[in-house]
Protein backbone atom coordinates (compact mmCIF):
# COMPACT_ATOMS: atom_id res chain seq x y z
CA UNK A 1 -53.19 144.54 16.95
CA UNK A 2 -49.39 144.16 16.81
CA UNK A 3 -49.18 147.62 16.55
CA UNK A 4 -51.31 148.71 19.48
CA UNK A 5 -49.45 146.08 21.87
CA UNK A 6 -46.48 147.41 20.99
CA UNK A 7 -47.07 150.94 21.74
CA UNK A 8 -48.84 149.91 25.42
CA UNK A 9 -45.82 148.15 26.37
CA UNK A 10 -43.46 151.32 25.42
CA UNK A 11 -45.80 153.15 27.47
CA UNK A 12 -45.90 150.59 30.54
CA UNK A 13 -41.51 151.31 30.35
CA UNK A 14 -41.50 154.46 30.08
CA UNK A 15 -43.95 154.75 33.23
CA UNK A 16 -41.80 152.29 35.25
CA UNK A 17 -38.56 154.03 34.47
CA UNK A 18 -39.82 157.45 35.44
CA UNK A 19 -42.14 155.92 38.52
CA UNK A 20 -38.26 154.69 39.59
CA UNK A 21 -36.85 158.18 39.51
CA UNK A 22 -36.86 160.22 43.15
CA UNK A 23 -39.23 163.29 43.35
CA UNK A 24 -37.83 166.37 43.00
CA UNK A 25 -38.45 169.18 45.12
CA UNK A 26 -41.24 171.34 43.79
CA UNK A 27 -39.49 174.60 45.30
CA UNK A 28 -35.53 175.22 45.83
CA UNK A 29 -34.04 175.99 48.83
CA UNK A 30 -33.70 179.88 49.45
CA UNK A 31 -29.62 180.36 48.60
CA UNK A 32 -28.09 182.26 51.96
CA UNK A 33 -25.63 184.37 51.35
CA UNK A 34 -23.02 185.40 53.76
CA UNK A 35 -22.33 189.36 54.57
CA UNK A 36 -19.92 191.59 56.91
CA UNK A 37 -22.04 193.95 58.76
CA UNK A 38 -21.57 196.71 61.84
CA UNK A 39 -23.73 197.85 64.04
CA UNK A 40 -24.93 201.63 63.55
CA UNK A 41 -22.72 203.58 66.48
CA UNK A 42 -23.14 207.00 68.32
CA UNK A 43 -19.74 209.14 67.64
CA UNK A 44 -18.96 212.55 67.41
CA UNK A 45 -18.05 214.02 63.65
CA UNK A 46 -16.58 217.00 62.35
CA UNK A 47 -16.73 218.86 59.20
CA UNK A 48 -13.34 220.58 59.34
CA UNK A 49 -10.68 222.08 56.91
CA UNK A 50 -7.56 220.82 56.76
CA UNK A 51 -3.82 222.61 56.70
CA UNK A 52 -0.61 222.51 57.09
CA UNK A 53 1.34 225.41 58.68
CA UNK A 54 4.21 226.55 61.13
CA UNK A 55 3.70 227.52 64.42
CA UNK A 56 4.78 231.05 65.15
CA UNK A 57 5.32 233.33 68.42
CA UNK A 58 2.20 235.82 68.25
CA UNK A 59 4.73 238.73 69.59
CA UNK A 60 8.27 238.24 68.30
CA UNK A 61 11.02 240.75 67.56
CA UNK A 62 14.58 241.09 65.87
CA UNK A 63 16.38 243.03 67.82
CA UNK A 64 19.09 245.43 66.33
CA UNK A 65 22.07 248.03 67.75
CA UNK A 66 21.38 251.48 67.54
CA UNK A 67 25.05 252.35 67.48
CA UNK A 68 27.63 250.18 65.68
CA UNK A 69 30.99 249.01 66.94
CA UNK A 70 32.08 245.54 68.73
CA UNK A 71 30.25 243.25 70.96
CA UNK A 72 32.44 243.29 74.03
CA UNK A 73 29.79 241.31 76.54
CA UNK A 74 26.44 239.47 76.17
CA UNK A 75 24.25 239.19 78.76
CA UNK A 76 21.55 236.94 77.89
CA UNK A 77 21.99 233.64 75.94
CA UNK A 78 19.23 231.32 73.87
CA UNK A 79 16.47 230.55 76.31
CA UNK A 80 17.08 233.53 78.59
CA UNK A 81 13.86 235.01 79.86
CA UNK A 82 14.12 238.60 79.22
CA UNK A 83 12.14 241.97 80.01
CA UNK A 84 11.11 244.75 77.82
CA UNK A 85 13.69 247.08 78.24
CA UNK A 86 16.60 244.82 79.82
CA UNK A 87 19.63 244.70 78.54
CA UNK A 88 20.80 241.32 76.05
CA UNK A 89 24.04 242.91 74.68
CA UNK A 90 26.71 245.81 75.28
CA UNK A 91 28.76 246.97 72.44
CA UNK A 92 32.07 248.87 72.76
CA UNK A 93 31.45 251.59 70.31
CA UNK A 94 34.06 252.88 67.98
CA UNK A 95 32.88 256.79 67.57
CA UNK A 96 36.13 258.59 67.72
CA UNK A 97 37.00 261.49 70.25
CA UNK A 98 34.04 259.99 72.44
CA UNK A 99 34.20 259.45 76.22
CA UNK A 100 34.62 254.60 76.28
CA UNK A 101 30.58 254.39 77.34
CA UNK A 102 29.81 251.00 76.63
CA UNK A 103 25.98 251.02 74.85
CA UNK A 104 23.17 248.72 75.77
CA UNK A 105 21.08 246.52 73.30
CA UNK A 106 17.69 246.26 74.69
CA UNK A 107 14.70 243.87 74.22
CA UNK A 108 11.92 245.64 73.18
CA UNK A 109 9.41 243.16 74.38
CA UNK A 110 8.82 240.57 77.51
CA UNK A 111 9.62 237.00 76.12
CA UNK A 112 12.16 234.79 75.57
CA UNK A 113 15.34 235.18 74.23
CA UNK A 114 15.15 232.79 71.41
CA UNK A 115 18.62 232.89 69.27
CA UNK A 116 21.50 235.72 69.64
CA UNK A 117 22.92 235.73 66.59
CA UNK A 118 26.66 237.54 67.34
CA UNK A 119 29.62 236.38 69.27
CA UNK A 120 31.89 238.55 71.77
CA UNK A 121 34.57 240.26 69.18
CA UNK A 122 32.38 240.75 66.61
CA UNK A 123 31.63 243.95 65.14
CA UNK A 124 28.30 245.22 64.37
CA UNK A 125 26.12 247.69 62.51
CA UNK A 126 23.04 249.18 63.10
CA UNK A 127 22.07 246.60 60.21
CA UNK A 128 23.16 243.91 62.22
CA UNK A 129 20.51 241.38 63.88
CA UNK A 130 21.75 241.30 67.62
CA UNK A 131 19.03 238.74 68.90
CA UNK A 132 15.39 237.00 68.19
CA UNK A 133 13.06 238.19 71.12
CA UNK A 134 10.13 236.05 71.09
CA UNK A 135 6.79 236.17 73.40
CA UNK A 136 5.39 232.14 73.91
CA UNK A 137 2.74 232.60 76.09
CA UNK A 138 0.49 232.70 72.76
CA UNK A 139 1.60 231.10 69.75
CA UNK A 140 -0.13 231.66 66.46
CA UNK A 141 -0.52 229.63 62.85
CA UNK A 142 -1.10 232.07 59.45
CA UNK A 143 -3.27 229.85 57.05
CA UNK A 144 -5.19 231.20 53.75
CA UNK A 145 -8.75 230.03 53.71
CA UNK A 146 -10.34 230.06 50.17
CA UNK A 147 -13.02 232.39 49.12
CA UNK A 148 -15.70 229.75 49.12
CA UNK A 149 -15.47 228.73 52.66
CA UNK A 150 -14.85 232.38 53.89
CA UNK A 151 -18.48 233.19 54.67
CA UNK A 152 -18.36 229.87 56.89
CA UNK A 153 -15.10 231.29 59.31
CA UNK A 154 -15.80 233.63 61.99
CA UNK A 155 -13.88 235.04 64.74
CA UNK A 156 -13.31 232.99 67.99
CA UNK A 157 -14.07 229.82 65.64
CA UNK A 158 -12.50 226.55 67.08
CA UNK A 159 -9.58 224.84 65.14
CA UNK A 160 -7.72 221.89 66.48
CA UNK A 161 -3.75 221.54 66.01
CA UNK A 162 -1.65 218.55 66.31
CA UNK A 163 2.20 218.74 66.47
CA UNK A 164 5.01 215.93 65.63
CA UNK A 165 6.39 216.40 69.16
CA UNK A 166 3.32 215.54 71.02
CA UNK A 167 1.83 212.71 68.77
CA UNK A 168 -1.19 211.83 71.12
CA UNK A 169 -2.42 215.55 72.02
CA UNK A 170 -4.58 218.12 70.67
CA UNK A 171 -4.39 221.73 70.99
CA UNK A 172 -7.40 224.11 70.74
CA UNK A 173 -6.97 227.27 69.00
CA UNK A 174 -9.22 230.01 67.77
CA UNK A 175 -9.71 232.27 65.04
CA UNK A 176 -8.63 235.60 65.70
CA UNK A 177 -7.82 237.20 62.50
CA UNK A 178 -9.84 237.31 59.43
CA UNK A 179 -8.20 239.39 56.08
CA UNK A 180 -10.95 241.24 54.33
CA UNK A 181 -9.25 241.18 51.38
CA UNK A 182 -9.24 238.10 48.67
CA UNK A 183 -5.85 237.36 46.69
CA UNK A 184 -6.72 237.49 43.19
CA UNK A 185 -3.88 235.01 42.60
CA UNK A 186 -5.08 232.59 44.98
CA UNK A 187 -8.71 233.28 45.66
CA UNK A 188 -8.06 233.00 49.42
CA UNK A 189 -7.30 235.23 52.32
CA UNK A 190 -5.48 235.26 55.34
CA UNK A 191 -6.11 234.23 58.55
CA UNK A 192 -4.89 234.31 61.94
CA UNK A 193 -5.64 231.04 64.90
CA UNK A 194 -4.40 231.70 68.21
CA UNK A 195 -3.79 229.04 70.96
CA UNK A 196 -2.43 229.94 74.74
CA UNK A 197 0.91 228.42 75.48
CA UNK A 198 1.73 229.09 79.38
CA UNK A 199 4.21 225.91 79.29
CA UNK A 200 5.49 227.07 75.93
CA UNK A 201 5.34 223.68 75.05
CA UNK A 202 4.60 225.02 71.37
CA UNK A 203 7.56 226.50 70.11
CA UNK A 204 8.05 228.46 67.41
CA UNK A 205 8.77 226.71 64.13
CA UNK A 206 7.61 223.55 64.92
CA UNK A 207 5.17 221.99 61.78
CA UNK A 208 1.58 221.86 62.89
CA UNK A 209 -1.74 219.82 61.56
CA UNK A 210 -4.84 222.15 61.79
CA UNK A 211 -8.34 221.43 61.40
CA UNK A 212 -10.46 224.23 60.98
CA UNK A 213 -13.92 222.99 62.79
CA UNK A 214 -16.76 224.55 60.35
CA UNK A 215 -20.07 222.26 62.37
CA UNK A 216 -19.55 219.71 64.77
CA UNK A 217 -22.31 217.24 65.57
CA UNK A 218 -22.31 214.61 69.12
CA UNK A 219 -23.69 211.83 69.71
CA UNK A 220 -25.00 211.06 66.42
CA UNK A 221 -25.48 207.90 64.52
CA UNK A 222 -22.77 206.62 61.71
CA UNK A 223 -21.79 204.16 59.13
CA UNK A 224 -18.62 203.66 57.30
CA UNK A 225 -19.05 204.58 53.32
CA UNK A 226 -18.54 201.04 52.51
CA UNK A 227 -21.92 200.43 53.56
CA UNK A 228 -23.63 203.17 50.95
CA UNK A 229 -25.08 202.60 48.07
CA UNK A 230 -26.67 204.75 45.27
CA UNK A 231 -26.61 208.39 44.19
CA UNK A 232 -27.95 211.66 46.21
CA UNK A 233 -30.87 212.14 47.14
CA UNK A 234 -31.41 208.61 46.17
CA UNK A 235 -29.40 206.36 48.97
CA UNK A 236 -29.62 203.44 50.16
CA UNK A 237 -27.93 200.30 52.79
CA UNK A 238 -28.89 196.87 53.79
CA UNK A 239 -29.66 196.56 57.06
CA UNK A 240 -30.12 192.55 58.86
CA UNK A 241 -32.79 191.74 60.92
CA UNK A 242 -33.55 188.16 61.66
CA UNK A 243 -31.18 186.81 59.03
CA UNK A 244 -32.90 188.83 56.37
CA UNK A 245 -31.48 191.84 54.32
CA UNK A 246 -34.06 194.57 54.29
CA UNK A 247 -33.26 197.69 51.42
CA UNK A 248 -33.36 200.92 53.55
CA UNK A 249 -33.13 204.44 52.02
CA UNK A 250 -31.06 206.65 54.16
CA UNK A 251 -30.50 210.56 54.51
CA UNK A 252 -27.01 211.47 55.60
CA UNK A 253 -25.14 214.50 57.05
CA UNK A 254 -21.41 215.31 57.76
CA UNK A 255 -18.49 213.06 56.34
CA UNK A 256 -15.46 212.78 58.04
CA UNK A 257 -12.92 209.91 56.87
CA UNK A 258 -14.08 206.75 56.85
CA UNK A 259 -18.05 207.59 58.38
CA UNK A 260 -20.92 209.34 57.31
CA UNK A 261 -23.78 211.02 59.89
CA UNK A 262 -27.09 209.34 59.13
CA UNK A 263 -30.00 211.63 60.05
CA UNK A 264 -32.93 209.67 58.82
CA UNK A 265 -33.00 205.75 58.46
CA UNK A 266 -31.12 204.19 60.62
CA UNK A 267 -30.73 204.12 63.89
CA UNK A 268 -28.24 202.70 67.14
CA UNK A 269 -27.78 199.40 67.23
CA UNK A 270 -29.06 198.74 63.98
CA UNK A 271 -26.68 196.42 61.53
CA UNK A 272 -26.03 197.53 58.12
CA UNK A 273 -23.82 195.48 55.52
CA UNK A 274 -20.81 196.51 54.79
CA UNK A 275 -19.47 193.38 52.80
CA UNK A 276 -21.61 191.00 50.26
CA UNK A 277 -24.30 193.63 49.49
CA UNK A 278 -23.55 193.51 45.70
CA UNK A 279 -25.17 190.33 45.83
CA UNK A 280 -28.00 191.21 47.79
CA UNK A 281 -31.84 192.10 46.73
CA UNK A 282 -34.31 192.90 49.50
CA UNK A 283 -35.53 190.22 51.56
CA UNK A 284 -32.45 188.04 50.61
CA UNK A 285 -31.59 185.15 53.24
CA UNK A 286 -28.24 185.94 54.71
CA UNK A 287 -25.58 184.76 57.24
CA UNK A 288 -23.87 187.16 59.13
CA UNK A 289 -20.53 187.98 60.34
CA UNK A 290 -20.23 191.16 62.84
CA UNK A 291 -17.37 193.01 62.36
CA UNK A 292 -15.72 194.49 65.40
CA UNK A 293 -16.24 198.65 65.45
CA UNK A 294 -13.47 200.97 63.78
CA UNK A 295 -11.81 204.02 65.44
């Protein structure tokens, strides 16, 4: 009897101690976790190659005496527009037992004078350079375009230069030479791009940027790589809506820096993590921070 009433008033503690306690809650909050995202734009993107090269006069001559002797007068200095045929330097020739005729050096093109390379007094050869004729209404870049992209360049093909010396512009050029000949050294072969230059604001010389355009696609939607996930075919971004992070395969197109084309899965407007999505399953809770669109 001692026995029992000492195990009913163990019980009658143990139930007052744990009637004492507050109720937990029978389900736990949903944990919110905050993400970066950016809205799905509409840009333009290229799929270009990219070079280095020096820009060149398309038409340019060095112009040499045909007799030799001494430069007694020079008609045309750097800079001097000059026509085919017109005179840039006379030469007092030294042919012994010869009536004095002083002879002509003459530009063989239209252009631009763009260096004489003797002084008055100086005597010449017909191995000497006299002068650099150069024509800068067209301009033109020599790049070599490995074998594997060759069957993607064609003639009259856009290409878009940029130049130290104008910083904020971009010149258009075309293709207008393709070798048909591979360099078994390189595996490449030459080509020619062409761009007009009526203001000869393109000199020859100068270092020029060139993209080589191979597709260009407008007005098509983009997201930054940061927002990619997976391995092709098999890829995949978080997009928000209402506070939720839904797991959205994607298909994408052209890459260009920092943005990929999406062709299936997403659309303007949409917002797609770009932060925070390592912690992320589908139909997570989430609080959002938009970040501002990148050039």
């Amino acid at each position: 009897m001692l026995k029992l009433r000492s195990i009913l008033i163990f019980m009658l503690c143990v139930f007052l101690i744990t009637g004492c306690q507050p109720k937990r809650e029978l389900e736990k909050v949903p944990e919110v976790i905050p993400v970066k995202v950016l809205k799905v734009e509409l840009k333009e993107i290229l799929e270009a190659l990219e070079y280095t090269g020096n820009i060149k006069a398309q038409d340019e001559a060095v112009v040499y005496p045909k007799v030799s002797g001494k430069i007694m007068e020079k008609v045309k200095v750097d800079g001097s527009p000059v026509n085919k045929g017109e005179t840039i330097a006379y030469i007092d020739r030294d042919e012994v037992g010869l009536k004095f005729e002083k002879a002509s050096v003459e530009s063989p093109l239209a252009g631009i004078v763009g260096r004489v390379y003797v002084d008055i007094g100086q005597n010449v050869t017909a191995q000497t350079p006299i002068a650099l004729v150069v024509d800068m209404d067209k301009v033109k870049i020599d790049l070599d375009t490995p074998e594997k992209y060759l069957p993607r360049v064609s003639l009259s093909q856009v290409a878009k230069i940029s130049v130290d010396a104008y910083p904020e512009e971009e010149f258009l050029g075309l293709v207008t030479k393709i070798s048909p000949v591979v360099d078994l050294t390189t595996r490449s072969a030459p080509i020619e791009i062409t761009m007009d230059n009526p203001q000869h604001r393109l000199q020859s010389g100068m270092f020029a940027k060139v993209r080589l355009i191979l597709a260009e696609h407008k007005n098509v939607p983009v997201i930054l790589k940061e927002a990619v996930m997976g391995k092709e075919p098999d890829l995949y971004v978080y997009m928000v809506k209402d506070n939720q992070a839904i797991l959205q395969k994607v298909t994408l197109g052209l890459h260009q820096g920092p943005y990929f084309e999406v062709q299936e899965g997403l659309k303007e407007g949409d917002l797609v993590v770009i932060m925070g999505q390592q912690r992320l399953k589908d139909n997570a809770q989430v609080s959002v921070e938009i970040e501002e669109g990148k050039e």
